[in-house]
N, C-alpha and C. Protein backbone atom coordinates (compact mmCIF):
# COMPACT_ATOMS: atom_id res chain seq x y z
N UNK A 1 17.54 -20.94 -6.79
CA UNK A 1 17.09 -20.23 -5.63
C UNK A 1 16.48 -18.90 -6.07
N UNK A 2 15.31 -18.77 -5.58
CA UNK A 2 14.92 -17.59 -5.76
C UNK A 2 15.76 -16.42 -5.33
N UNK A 3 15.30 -15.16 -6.11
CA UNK A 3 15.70 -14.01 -5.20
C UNK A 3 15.06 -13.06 -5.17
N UNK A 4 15.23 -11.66 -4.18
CA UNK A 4 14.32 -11.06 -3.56
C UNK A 4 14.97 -9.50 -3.97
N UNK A 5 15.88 -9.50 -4.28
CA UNK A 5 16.62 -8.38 -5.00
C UNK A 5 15.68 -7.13 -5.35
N UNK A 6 14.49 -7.49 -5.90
CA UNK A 6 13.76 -6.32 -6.32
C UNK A 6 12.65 -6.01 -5.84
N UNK A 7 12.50 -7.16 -4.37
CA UNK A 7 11.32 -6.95 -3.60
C UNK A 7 11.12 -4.90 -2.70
N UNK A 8 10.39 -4.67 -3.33
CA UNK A 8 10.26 -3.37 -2.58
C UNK A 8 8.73 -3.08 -1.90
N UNK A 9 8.93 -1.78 -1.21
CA UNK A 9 7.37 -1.44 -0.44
C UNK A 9 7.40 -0.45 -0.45
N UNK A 10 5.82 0.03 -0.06
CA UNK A 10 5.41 1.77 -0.14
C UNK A 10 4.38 1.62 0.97
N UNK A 11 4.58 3.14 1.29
CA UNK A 11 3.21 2.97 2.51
C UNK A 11 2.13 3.82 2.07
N UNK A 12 1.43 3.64 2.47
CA UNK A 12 0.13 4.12 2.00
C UNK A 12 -0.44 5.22 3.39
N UNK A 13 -0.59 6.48 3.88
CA UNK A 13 -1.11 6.88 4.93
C UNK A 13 -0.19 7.80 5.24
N UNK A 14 -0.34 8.45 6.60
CA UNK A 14 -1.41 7.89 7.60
C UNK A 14 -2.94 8.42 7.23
N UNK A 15 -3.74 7.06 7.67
CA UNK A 15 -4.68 7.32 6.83
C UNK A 15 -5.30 7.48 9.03
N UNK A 16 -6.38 8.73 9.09
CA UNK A 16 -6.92 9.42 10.86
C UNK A 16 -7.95 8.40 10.22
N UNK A 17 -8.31 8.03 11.91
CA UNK A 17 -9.83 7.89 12.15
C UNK A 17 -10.80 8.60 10.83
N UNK A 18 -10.62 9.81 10.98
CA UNK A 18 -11.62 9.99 10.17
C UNK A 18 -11.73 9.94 8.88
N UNK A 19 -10.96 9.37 8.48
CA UNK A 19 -10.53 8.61 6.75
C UNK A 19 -11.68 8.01 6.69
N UNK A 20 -12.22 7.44 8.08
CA UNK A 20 -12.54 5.85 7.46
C UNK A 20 -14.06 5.72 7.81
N UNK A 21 -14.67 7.38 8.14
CA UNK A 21 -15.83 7.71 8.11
C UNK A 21 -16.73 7.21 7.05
N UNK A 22 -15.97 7.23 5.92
CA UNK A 22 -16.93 7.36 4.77
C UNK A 22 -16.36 6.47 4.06
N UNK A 23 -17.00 5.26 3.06
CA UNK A 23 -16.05 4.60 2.29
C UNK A 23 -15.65 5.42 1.22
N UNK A 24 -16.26 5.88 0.72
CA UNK A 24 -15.67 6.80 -0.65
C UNK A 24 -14.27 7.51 -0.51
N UNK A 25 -13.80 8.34 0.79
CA UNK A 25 -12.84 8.87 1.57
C UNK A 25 -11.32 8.14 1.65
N UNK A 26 -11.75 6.84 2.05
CA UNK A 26 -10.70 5.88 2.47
C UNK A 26 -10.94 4.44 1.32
N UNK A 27 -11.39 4.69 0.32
CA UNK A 27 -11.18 3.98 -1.01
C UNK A 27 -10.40 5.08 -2.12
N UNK A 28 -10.60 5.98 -2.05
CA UNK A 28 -9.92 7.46 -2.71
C UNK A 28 -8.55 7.05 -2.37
N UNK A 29 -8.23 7.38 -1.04
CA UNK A 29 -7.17 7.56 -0.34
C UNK A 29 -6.44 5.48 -0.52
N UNK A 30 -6.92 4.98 -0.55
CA UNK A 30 -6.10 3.55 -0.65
C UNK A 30 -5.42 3.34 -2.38
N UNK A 31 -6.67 3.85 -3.13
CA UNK A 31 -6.36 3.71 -4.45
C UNK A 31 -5.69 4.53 -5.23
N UNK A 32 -5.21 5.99 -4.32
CA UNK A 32 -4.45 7.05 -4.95
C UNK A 32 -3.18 6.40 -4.41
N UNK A 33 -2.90 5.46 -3.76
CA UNK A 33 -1.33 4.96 -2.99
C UNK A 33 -0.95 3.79 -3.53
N UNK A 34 -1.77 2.97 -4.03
CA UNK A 34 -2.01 1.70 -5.08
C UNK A 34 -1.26 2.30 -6.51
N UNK A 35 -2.34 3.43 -7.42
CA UNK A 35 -1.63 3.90 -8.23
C UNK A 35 -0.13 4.57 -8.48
N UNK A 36 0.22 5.20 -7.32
CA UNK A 36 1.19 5.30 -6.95
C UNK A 36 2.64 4.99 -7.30
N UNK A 37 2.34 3.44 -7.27
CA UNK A 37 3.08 2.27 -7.63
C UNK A 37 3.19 2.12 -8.93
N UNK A 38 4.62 2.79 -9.26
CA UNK A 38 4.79 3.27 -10.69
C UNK A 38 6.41 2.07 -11.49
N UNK A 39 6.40 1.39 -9.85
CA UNK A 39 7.66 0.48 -10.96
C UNK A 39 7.66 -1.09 -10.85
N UNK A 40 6.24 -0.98 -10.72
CA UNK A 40 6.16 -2.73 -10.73
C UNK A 40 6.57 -3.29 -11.95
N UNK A 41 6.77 -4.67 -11.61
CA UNK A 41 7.11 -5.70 -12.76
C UNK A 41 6.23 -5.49 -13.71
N UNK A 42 4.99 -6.26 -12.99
CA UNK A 42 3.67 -6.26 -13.97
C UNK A 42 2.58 -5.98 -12.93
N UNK A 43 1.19 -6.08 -13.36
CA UNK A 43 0.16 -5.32 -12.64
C UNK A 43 -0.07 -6.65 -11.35
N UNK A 44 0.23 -7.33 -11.53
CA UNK A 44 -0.30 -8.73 -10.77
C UNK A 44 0.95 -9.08 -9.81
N UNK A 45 1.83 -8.04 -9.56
CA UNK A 45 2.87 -8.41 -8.86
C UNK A 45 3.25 -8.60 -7.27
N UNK A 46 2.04 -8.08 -6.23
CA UNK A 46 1.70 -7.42 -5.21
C UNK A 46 1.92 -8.90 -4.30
N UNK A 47 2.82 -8.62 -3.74
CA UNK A 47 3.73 -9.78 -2.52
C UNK A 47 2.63 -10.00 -1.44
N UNK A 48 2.20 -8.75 -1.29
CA UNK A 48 1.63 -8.80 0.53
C UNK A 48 1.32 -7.67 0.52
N UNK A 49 -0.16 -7.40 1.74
CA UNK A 49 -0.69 -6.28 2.28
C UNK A 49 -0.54 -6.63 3.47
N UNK A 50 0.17 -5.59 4.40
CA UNK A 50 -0.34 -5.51 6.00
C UNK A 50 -0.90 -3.71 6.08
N UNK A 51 -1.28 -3.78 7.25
CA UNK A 51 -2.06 -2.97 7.66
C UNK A 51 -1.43 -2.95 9.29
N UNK A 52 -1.09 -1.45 9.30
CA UNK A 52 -0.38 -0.90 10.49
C UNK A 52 -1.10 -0.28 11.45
N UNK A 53 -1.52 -0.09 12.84
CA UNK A 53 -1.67 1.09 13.38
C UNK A 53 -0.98 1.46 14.39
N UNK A 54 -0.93 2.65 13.62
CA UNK A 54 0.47 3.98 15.01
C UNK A 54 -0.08 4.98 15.19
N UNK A 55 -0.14 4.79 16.83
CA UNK A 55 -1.21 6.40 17.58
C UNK A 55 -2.40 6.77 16.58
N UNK A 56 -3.13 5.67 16.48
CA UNK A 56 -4.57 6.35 15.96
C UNK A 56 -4.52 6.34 14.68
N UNK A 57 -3.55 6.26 13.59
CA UNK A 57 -3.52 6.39 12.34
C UNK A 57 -3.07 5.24 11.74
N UNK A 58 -3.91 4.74 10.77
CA UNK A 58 -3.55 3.25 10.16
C UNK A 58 -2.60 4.14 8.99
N UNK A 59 -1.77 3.02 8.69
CA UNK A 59 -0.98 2.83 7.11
C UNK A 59 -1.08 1.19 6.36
N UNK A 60 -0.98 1.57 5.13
CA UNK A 60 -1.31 0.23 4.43
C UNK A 60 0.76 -0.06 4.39
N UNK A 61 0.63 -0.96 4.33
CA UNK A 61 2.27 -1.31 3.51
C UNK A 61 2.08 -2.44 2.53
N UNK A 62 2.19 -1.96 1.37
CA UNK A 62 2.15 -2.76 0.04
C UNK A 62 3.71 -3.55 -0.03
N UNK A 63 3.71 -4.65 -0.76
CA UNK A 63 4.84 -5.48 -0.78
C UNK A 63 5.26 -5.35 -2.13
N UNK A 64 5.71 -5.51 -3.22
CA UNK A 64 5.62 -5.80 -4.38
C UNK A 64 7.16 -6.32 -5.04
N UNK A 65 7.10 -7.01 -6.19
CA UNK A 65 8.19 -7.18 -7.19
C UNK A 65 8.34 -5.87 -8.19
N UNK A 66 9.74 -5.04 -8.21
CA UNK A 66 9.38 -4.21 -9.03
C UNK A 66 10.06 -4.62 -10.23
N UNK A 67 10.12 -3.99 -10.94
CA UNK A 67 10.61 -4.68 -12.59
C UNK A 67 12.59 -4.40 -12.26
């Protein structure tokens, strides 16, 4: 049986409306929260992306296996 023991998440945000004006802005801002992610297993470990919005402000929630 599998297990899930080391399944963890991070959020990414809140990323306003106006993050997402510009791609450069809100690719900055996704990939500084990506890097972030300092205790993965391995680089290829990423469970799931959802994508939240609360009052106007999205958040990413990354899934991952950490080591």
């Amino acid at each position: 049986m599998a297990t899930l023991a080391n399944l963890q998440a991070t959020v990414i945000g809140p990323l306003s409306p106006a993050d997402f004006s510009g791609a450069t802005a809100i690719q900055t801002a996704i990939n500084a929260g990506f890097n972030g992610i300092d205790d993965a297993a391995v680089a290829d470990t990423i469970v799931g992306v959802e994508m939240l919005n609360v009052l106007g402000n999205a958040y990413v929630v990354v899934f991952y296996k950490a080591s």
